[in-house]
C-alpha atoms as a PDB file:
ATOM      1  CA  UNK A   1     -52.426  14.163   8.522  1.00  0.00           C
ATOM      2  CA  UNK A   2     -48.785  14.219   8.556  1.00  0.00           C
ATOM      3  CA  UNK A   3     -46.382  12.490   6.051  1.00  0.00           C
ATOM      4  CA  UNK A   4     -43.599  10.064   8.284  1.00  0.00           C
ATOM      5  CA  UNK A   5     -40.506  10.952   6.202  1.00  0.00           C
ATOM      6  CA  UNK A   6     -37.421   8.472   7.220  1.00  0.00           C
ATOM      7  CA  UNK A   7     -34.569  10.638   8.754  1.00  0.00           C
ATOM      8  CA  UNK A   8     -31.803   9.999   6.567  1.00  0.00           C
ATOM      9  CA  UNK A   9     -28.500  10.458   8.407  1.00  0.00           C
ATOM     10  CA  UNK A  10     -25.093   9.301   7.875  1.00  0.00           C
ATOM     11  CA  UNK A  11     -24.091   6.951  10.647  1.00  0.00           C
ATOM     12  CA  UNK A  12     -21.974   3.813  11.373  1.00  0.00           C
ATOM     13  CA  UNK A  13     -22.915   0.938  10.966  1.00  0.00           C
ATOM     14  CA  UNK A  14     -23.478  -2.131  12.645  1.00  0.00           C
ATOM     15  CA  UNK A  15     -21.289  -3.967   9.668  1.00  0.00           C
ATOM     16  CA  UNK A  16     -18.414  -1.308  10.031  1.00  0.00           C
ATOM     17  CA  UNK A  17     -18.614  -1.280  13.610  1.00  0.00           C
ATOM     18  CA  UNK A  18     -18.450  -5.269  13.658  1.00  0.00           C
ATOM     19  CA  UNK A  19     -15.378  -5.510  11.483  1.00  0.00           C
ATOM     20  CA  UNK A  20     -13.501  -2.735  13.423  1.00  0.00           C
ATOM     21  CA  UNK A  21     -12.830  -5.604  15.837  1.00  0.00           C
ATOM     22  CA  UNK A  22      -9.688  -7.480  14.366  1.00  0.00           C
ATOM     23  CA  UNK A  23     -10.982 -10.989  16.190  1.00  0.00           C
ATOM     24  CA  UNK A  24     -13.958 -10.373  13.906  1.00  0.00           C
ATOM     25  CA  UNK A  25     -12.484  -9.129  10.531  1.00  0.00           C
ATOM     26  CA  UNK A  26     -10.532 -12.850  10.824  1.00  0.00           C
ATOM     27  CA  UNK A  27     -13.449 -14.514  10.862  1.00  0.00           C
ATOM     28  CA  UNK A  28     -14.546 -12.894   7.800  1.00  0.00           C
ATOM     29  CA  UNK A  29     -11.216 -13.213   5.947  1.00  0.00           C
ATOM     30  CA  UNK A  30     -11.129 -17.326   6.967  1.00  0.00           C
ATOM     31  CA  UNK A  31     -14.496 -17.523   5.388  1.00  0.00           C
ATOM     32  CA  UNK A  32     -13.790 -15.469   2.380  1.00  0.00           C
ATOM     33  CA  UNK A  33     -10.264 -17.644   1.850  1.00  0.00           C
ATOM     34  CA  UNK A  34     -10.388 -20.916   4.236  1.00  0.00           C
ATOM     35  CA  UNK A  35      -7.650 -22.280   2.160  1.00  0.00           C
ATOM     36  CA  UNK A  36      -5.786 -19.727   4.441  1.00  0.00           C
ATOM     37  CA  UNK A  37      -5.479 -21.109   7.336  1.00  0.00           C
ATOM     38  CA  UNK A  38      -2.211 -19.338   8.895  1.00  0.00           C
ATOM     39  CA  UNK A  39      -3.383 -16.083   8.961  1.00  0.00           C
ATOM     40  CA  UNK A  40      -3.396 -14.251  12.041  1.00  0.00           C
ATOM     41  CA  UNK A  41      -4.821 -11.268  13.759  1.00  0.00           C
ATOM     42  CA  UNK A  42      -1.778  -9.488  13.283  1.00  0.00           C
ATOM     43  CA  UNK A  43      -1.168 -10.561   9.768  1.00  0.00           C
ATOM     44  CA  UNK A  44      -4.528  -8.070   8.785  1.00  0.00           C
ATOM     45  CA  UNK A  45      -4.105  -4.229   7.756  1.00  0.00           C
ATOM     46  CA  UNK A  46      -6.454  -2.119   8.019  1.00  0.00           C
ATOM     47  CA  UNK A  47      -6.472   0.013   4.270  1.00  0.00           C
ATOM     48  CA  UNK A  48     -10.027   1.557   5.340  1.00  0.00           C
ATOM     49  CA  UNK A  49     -10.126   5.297   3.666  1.00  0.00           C
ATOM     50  CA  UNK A  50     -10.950   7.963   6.245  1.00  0.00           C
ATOM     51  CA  UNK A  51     -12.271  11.746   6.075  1.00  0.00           C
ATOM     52  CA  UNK A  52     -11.282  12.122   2.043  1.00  0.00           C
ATOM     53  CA  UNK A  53     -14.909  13.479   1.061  1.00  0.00           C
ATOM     54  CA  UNK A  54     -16.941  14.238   4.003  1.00  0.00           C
ATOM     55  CA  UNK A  55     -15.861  13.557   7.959  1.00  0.00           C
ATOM     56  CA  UNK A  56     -16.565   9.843   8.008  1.00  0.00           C
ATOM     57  CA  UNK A  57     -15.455   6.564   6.629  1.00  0.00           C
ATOM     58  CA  UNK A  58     -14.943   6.991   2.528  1.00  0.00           C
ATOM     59  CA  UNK A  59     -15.556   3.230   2.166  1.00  0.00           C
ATOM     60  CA  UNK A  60     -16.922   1.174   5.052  1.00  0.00           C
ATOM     61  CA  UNK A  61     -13.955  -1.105   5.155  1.00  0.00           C
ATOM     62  CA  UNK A  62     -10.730  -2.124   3.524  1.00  0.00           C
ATOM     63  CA  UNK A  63      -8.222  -4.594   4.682  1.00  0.00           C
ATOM     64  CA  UNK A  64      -5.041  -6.545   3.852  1.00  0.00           C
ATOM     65  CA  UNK A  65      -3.378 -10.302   3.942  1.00  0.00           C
ATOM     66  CA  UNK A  66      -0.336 -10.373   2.556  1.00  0.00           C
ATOM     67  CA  UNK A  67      -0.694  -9.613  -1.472  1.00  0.00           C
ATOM     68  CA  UNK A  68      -4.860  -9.821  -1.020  1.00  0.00           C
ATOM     69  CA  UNK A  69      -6.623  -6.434  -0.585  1.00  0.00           C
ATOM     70  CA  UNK A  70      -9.996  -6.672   0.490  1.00  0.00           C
ATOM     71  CA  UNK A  71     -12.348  -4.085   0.109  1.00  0.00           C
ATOM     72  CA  UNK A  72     -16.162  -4.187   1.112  1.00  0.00           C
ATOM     73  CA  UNK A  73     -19.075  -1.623   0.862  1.00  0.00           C
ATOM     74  CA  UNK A  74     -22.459  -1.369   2.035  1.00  0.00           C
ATOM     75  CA  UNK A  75     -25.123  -1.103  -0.176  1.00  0.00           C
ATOM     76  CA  UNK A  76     -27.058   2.061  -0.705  1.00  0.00           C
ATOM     77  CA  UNK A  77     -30.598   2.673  -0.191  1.00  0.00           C
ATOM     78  CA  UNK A  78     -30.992   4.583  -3.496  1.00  0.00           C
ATOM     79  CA  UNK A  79     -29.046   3.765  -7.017  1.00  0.00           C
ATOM     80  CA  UNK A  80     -27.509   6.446  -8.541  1.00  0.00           C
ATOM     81  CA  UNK A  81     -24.708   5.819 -11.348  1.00  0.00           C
ATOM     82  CA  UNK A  82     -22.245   7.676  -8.879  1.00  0.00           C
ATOM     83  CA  UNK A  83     -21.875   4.799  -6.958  1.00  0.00           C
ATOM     84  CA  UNK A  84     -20.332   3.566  -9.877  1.00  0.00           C
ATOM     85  CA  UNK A  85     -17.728   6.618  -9.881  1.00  0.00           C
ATOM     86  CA  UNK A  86     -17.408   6.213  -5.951  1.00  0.00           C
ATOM     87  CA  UNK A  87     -16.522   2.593  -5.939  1.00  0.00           C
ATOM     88  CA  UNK A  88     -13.984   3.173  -8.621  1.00  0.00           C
ATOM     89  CA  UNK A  89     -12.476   6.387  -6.425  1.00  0.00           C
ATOM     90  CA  UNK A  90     -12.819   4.084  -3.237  1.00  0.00           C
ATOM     91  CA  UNK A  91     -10.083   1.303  -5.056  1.00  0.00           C
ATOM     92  CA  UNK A  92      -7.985   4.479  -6.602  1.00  0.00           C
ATOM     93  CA  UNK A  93      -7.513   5.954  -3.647  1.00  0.00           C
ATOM     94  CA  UNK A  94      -6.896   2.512  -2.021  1.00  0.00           C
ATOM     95  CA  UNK A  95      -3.835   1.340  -4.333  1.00  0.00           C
ATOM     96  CA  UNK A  96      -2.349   5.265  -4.467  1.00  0.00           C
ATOM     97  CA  UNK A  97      -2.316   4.741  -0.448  1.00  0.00           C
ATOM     98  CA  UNK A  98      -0.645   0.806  -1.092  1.00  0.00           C
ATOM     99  CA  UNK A  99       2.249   2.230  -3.436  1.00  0.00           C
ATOM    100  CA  UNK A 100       2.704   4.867  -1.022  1.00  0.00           C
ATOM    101  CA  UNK A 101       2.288   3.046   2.241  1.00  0.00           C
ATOM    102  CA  UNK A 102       4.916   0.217   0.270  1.00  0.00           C
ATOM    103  CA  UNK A 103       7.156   2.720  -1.037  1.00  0.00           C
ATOM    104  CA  UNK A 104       6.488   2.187  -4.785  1.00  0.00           C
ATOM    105  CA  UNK A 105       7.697   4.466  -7.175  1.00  0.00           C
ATOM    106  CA  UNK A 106       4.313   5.207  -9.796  1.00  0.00           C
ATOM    107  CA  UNK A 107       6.684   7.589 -11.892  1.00  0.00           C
ATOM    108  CA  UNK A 108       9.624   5.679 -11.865  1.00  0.00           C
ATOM    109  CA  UNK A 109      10.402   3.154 -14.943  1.00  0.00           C
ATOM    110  CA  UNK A 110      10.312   0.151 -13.152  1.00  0.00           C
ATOM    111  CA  UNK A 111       7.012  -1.981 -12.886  1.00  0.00           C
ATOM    112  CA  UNK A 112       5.222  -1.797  -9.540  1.00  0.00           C
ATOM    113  CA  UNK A 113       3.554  -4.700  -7.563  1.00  0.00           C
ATOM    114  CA  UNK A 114       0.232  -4.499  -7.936  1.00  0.00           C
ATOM    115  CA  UNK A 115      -2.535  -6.788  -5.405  1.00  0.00           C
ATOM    116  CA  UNK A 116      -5.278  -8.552  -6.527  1.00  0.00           C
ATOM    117  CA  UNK A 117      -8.039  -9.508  -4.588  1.00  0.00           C
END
C-alpha cells in the first residue's frame, strides 16, 4: 500500500493574498492600533521584501504608518532554529531598505531615525 506524502510547495497564501488588498491591510492596522483612528488607505506603505532569497515573497508582509513598521510572518509547518536567523534577516533587510528608501545616511556621523513597532 502506498504512503500519502503531503506535497510541500511554496505558494501564496490566503493571509498574504488578503492583506495585498490595502482596504484590508487597514482593517488590520485599526485593530492592531485603534487608538489610530486617522489613518488612511493611503497613509500605509507597503515595506514587504520581494525575490531576495528565492523568487517569492522573503517575508509574507511588511507595512508602514507613519514612524510604525509592521511586519508579520506566517508560521512554519516545521521548527528549525533558522527561522530564528530568517526573522532577524527579514527586519535587517527591512530597516537597510527604510534608511535607504528615507535617505538616511548609516555611515555618516549623525544619528539616524530609527521606527519602532
Amino acid at each position: 500500500m502506498a504512503q500519502n506524502t503531503p506535497k510541500r510547495k511554496i505558494r501564496d497564501s490566503v493571509f498574504t493574498n488578503l492583506f495585498q488588498d490595502k482596504k484590508y491591510l487597514l482593517r488590520l492596522y485599526q485593530t492592531l492600533h485603534p487608538e489610530d483612528s486617522d489613518v488612511t488607505e493611503d497613509d500605509i506603505k507597503d515595506v514587504t521584501l520581494k525575490h531576495i532569497l528565492v523568487d517569492a515573497d522573503y517575508n509574507d508582509l511588511g507595512f508602514s504608518v507613519g514612524d510604525r513598521l509592521v511586519i508579520m510572518v506566517e508560521s512554519q509547518t516545521k521548527w528549525t532554529l533558522n527561522i530564528i536567523v530568517r526573522a532577524l534577516m527579514y527586519l535587517i533587510q527591512t530597516y537597510h531598505d527604510y534608511f535607504k528608501r528615507t535617505e538616511q545616511n548609516l555611515y555618516g556621523s549623525r544619528k539616524v531615525n530609527i521606527i519602532f513597532f
